[in-house]
PDB file of N, CA and C in Angstrom:
ATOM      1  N   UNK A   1      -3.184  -3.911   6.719  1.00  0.00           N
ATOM      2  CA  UNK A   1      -2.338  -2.740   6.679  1.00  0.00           C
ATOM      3  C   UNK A   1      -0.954  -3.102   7.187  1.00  0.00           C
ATOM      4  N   UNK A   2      -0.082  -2.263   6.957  1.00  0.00           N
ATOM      5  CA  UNK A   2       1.677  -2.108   7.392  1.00  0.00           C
ATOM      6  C   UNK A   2       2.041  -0.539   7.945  1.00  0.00           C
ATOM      7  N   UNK A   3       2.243  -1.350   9.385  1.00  0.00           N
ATOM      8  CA  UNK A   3       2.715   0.110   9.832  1.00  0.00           C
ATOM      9  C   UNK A   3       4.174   0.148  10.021  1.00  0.00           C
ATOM     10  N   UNK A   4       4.771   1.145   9.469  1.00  0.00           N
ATOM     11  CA  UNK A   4       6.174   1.460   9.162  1.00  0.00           C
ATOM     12  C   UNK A   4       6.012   2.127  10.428  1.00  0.00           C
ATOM     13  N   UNK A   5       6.734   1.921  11.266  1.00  0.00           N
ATOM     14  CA  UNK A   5       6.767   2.410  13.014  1.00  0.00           C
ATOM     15  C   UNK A   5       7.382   3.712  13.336  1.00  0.00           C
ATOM     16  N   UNK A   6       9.193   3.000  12.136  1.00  0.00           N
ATOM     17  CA  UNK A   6      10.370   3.975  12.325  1.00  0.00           C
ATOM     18  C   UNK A   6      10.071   5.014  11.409  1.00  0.00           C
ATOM     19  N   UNK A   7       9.345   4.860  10.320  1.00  0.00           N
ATOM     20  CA  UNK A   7       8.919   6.464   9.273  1.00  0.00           C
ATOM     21  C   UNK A   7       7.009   6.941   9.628  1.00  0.00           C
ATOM     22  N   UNK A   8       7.289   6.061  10.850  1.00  0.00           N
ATOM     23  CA  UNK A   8       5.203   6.863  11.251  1.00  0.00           C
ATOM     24  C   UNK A   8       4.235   7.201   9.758  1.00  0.00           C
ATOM     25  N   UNK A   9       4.705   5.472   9.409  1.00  0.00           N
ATOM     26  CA  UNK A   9       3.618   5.877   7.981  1.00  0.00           C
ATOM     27  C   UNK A   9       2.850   4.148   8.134  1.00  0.00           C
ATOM     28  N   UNK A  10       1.750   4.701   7.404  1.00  0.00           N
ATOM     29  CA  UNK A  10       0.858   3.236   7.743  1.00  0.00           C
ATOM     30  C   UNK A  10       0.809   2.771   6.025  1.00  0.00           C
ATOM     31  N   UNK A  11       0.949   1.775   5.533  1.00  0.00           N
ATOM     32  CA  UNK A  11       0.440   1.410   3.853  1.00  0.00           C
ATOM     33  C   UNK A  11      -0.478   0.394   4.208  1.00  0.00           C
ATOM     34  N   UNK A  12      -1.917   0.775   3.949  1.00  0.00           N
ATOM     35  CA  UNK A  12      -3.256   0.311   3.485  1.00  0.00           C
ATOM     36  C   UNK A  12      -4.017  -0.181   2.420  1.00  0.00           C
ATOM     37  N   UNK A  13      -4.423  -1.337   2.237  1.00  0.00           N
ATOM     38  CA  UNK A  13      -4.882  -1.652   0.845  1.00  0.00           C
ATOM     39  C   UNK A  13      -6.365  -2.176   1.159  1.00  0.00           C
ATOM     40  N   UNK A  14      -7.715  -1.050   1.813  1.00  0.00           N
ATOM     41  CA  UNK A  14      -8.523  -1.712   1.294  1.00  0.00           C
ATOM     42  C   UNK A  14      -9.304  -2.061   0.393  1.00  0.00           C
ATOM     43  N   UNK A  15     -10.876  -2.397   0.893  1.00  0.00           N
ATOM     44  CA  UNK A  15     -11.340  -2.810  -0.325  1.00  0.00           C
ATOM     45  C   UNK A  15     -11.086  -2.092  -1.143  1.00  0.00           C
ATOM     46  N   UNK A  16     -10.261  -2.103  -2.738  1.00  0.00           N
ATOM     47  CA  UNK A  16     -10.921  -2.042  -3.687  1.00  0.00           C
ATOM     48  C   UNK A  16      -9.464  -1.262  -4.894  1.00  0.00           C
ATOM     49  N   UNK A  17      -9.335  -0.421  -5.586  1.00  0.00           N
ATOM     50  CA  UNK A  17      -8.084  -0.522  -6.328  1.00  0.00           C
ATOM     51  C   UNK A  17      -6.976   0.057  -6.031  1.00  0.00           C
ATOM     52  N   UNK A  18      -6.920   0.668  -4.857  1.00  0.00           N
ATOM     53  CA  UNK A  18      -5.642   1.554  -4.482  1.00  0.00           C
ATOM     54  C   UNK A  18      -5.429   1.167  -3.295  1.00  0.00           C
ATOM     55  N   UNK A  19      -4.249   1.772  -2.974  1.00  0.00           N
ATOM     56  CA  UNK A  19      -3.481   1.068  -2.159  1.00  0.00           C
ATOM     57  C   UNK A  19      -2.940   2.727  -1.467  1.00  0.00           C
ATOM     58  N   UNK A  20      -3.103   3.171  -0.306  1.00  0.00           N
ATOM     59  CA  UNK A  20      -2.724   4.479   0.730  1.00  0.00           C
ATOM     60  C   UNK A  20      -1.454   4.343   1.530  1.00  0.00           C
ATOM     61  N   UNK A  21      -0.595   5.580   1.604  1.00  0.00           N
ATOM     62  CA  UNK A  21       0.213   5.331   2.418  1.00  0.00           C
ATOM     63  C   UNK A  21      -0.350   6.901   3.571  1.00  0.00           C
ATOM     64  N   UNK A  22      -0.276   6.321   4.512  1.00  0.00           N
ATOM     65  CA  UNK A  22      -0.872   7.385   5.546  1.00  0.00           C
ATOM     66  C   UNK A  22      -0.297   7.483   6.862  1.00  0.00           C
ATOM     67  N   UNK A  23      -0.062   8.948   7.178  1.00  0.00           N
ATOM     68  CA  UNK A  23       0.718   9.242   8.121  1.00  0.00           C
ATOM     69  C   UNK A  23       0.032   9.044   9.458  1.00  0.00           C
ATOM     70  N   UNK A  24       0.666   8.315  10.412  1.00  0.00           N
ATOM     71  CA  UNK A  24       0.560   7.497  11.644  1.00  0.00           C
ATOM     72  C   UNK A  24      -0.074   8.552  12.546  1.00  0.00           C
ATOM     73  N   UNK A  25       0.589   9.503  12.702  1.00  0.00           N
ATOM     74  CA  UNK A  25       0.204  10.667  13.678  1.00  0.00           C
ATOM     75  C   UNK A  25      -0.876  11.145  13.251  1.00  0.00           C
ATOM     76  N   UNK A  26      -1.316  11.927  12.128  1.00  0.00           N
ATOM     77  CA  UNK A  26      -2.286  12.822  11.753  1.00  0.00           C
ATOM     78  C   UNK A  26      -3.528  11.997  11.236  1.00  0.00           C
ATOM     79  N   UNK A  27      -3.226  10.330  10.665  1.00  0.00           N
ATOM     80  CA  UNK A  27      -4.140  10.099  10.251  1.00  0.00           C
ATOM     81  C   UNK A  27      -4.269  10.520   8.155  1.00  0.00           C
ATOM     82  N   UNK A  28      -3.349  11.286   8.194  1.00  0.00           N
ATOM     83  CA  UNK A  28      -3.391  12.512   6.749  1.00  0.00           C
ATOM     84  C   UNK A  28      -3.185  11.154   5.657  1.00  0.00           C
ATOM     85  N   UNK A  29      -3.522  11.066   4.328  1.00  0.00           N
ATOM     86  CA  UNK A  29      -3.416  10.453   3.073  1.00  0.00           C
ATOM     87  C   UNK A  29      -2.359  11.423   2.578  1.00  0.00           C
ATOM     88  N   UNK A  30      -1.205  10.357   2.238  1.00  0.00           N
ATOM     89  CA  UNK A  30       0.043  11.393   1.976  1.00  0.00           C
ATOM     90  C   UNK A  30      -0.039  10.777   0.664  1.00  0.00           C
ATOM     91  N   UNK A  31      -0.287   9.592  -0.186  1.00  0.00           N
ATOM     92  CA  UNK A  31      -0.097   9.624  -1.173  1.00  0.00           C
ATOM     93  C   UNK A  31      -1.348   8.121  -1.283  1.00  0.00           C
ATOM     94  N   UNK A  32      -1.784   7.985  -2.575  1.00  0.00           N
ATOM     95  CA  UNK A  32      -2.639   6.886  -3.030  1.00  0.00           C
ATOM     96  C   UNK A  32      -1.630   6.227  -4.373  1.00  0.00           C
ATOM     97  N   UNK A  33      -2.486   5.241  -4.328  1.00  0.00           N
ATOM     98  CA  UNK A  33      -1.628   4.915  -5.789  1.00  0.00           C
ATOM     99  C   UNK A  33      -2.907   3.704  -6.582  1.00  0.00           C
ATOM    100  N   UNK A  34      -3.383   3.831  -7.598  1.00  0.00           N
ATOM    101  CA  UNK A  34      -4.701   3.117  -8.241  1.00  0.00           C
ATOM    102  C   UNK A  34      -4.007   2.042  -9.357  1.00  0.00           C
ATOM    103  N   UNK A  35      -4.522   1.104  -8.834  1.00  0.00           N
ATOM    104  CA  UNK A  35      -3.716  -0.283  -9.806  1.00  0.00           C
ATOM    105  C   UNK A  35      -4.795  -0.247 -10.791  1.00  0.00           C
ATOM    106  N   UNK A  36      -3.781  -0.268 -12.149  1.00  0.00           N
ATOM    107  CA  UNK A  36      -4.516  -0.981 -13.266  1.00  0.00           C
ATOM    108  C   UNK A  36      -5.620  -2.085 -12.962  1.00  0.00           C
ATOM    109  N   UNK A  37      -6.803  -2.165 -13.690  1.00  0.00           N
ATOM    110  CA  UNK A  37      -7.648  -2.946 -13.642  1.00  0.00           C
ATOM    111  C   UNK A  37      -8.291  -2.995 -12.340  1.00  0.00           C
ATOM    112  N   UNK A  38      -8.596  -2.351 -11.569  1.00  0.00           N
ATOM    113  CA  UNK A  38      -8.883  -2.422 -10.428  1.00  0.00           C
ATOM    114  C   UNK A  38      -9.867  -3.059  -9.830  1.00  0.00           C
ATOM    115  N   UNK A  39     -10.240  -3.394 -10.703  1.00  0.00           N
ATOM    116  CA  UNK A  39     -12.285  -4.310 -10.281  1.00  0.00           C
ATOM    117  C   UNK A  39     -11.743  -5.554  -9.810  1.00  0.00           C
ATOM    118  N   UNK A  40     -10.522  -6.100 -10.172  1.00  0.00           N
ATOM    119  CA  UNK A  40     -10.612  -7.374  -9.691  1.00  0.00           C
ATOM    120  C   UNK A  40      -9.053  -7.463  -8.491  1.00  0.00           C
ATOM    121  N   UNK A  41      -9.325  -6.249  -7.950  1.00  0.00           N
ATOM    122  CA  UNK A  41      -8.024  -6.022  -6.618  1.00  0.00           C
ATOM    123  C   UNK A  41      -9.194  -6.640  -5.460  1.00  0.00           C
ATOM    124  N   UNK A  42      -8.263  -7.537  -4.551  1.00  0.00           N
ATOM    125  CA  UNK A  42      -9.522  -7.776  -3.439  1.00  0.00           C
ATOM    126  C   UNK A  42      -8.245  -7.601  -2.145  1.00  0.00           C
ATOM    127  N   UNK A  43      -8.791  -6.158  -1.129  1.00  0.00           N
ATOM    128  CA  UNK A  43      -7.790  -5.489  -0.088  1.00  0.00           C
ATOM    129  C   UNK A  43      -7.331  -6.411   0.608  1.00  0.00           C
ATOM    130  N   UNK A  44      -5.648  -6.384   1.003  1.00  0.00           N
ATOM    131  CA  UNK A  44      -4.930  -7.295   1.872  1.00  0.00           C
ATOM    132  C   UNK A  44      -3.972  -6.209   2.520  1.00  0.00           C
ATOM    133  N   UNK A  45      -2.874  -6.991   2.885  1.00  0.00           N
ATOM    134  CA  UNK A  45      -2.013  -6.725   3.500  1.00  0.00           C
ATOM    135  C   UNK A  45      -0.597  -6.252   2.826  1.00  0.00           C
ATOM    136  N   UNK A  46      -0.504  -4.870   2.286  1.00  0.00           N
ATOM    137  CA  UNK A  46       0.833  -4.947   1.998  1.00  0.00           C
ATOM    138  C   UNK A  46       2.318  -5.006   2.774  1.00  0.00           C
ATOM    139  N   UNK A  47       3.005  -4.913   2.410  1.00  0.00           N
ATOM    140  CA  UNK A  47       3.961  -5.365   2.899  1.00  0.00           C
ATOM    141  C   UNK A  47       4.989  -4.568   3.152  1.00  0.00           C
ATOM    142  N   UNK A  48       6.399  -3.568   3.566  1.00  0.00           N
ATOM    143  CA  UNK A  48       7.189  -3.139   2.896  1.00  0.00           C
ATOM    144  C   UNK A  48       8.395  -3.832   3.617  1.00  0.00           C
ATOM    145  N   UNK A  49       9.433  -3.610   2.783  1.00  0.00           N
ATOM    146  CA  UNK A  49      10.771  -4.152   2.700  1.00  0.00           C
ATOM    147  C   UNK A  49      11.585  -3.167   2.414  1.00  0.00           C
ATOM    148  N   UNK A  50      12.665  -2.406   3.017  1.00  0.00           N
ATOM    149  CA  UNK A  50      13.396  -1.461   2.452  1.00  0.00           C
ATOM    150  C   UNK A  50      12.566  -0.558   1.665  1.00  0.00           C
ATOM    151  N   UNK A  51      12.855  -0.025   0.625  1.00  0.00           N
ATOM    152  CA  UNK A  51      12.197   0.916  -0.127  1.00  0.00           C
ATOM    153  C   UNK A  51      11.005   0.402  -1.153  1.00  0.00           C
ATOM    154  N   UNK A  52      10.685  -0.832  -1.012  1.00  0.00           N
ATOM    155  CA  UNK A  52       9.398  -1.719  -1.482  1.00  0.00           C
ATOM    156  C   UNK A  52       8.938  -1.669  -0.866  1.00  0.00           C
ATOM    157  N   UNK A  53       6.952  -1.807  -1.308  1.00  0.00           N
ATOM    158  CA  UNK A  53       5.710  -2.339  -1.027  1.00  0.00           C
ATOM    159  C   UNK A  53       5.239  -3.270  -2.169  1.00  0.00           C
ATOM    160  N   UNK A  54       5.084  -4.580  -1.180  1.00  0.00           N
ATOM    161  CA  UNK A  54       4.554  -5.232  -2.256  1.00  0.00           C
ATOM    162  C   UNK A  54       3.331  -5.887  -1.402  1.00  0.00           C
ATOM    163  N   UNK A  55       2.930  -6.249  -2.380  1.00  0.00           N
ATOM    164  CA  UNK A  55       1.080  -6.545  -2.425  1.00  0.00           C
ATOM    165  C   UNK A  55       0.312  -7.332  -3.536  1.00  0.00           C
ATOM    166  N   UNK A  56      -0.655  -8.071  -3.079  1.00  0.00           N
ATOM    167  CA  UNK A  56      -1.041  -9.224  -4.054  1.00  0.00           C
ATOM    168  C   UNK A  56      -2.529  -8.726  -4.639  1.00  0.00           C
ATOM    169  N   UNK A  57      -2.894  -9.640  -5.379  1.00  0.00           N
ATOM    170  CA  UNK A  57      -4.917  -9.706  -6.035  1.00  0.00           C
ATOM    171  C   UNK A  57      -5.132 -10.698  -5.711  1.00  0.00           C
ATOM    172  N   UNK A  58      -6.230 -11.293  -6.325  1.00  0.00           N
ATOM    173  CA  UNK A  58      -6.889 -12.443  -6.035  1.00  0.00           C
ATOM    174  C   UNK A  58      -6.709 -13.130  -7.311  1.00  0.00           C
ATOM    175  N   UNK A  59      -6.003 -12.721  -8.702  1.00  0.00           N
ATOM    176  CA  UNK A  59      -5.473 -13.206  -9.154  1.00  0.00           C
ATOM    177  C   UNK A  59      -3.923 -14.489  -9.340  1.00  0.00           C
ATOM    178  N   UNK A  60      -3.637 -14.047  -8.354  1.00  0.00           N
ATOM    179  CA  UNK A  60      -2.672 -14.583  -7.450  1.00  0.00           C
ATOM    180  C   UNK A  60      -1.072 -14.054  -7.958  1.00  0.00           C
ATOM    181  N   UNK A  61      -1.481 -12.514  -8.326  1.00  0.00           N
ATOM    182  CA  UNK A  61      -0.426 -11.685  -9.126  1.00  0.00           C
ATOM    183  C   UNK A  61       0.227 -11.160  -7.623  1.00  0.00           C
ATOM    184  N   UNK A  62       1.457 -10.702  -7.400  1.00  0.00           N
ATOM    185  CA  UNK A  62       2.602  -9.780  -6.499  1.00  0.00           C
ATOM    186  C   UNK A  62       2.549  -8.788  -7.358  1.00  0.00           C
ATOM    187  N   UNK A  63       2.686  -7.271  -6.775  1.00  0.00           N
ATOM    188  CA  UNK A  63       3.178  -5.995  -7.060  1.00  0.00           C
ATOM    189  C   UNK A  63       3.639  -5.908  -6.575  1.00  0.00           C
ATOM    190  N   UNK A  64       5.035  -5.263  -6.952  1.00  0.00           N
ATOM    191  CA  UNK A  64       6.323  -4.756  -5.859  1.00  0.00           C
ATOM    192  C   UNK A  64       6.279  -3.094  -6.451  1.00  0.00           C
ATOM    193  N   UNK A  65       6.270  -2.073  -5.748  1.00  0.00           N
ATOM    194  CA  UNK A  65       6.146  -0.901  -5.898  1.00  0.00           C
ATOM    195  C   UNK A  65       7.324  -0.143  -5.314  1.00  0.00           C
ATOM    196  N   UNK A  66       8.069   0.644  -5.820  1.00  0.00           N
ATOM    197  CA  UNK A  66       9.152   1.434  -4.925  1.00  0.00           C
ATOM    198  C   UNK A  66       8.934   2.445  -4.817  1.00  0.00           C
ATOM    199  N   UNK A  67       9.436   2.923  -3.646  1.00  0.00           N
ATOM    200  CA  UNK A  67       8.599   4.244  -3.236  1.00  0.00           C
ATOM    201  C   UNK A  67      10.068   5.063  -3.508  1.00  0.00           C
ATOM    202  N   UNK A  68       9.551   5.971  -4.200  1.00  0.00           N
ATOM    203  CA  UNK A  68      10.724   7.231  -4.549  1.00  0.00           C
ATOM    204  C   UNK A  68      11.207   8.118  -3.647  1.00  0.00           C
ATOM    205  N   UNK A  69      10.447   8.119  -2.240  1.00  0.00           N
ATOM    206  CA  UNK A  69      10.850   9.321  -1.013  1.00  0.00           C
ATOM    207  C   UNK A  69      10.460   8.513  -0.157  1.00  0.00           C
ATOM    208  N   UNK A  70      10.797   8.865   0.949  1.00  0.00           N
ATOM    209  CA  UNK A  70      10.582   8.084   2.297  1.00  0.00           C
ATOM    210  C   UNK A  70       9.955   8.961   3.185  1.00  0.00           C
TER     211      UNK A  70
END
């Protein structure tokens, strides 16, 4: 997981095709997001950077995702 400290949001990728961004305080699922093909996502660590999350498979593919609101 990635905890965004300064926006009290956590981004989670476990096992399996989606990837959560979840609010620090409440615990709450503020948004999911389900990757294509998902059977072969194996959960890591995403990442964020400015207004990116990016995140890998076991394919040895990167997703970079931009988040539209903060």
């Amino acid at each position: 997981y990635y905890l965004d400290y300064k926006n009290g949001k956590i981004y989670a990728h476990p096992w399996g095709p989606s990837i959560f961004c979840i609010d620090a305080k409440t615990g709450d699922i503020l948004w999911e997001y389900e990757y294509e093909n998902g059977t072969s996502r194996l959960g890591g660590a995403p990442y964020k950077i400015g207004k990116y999350i990016i995140d890998g498979d076991t394919q040895g593919y990167l997703y970079v995702l931009e988040l539209l609101e903060e």
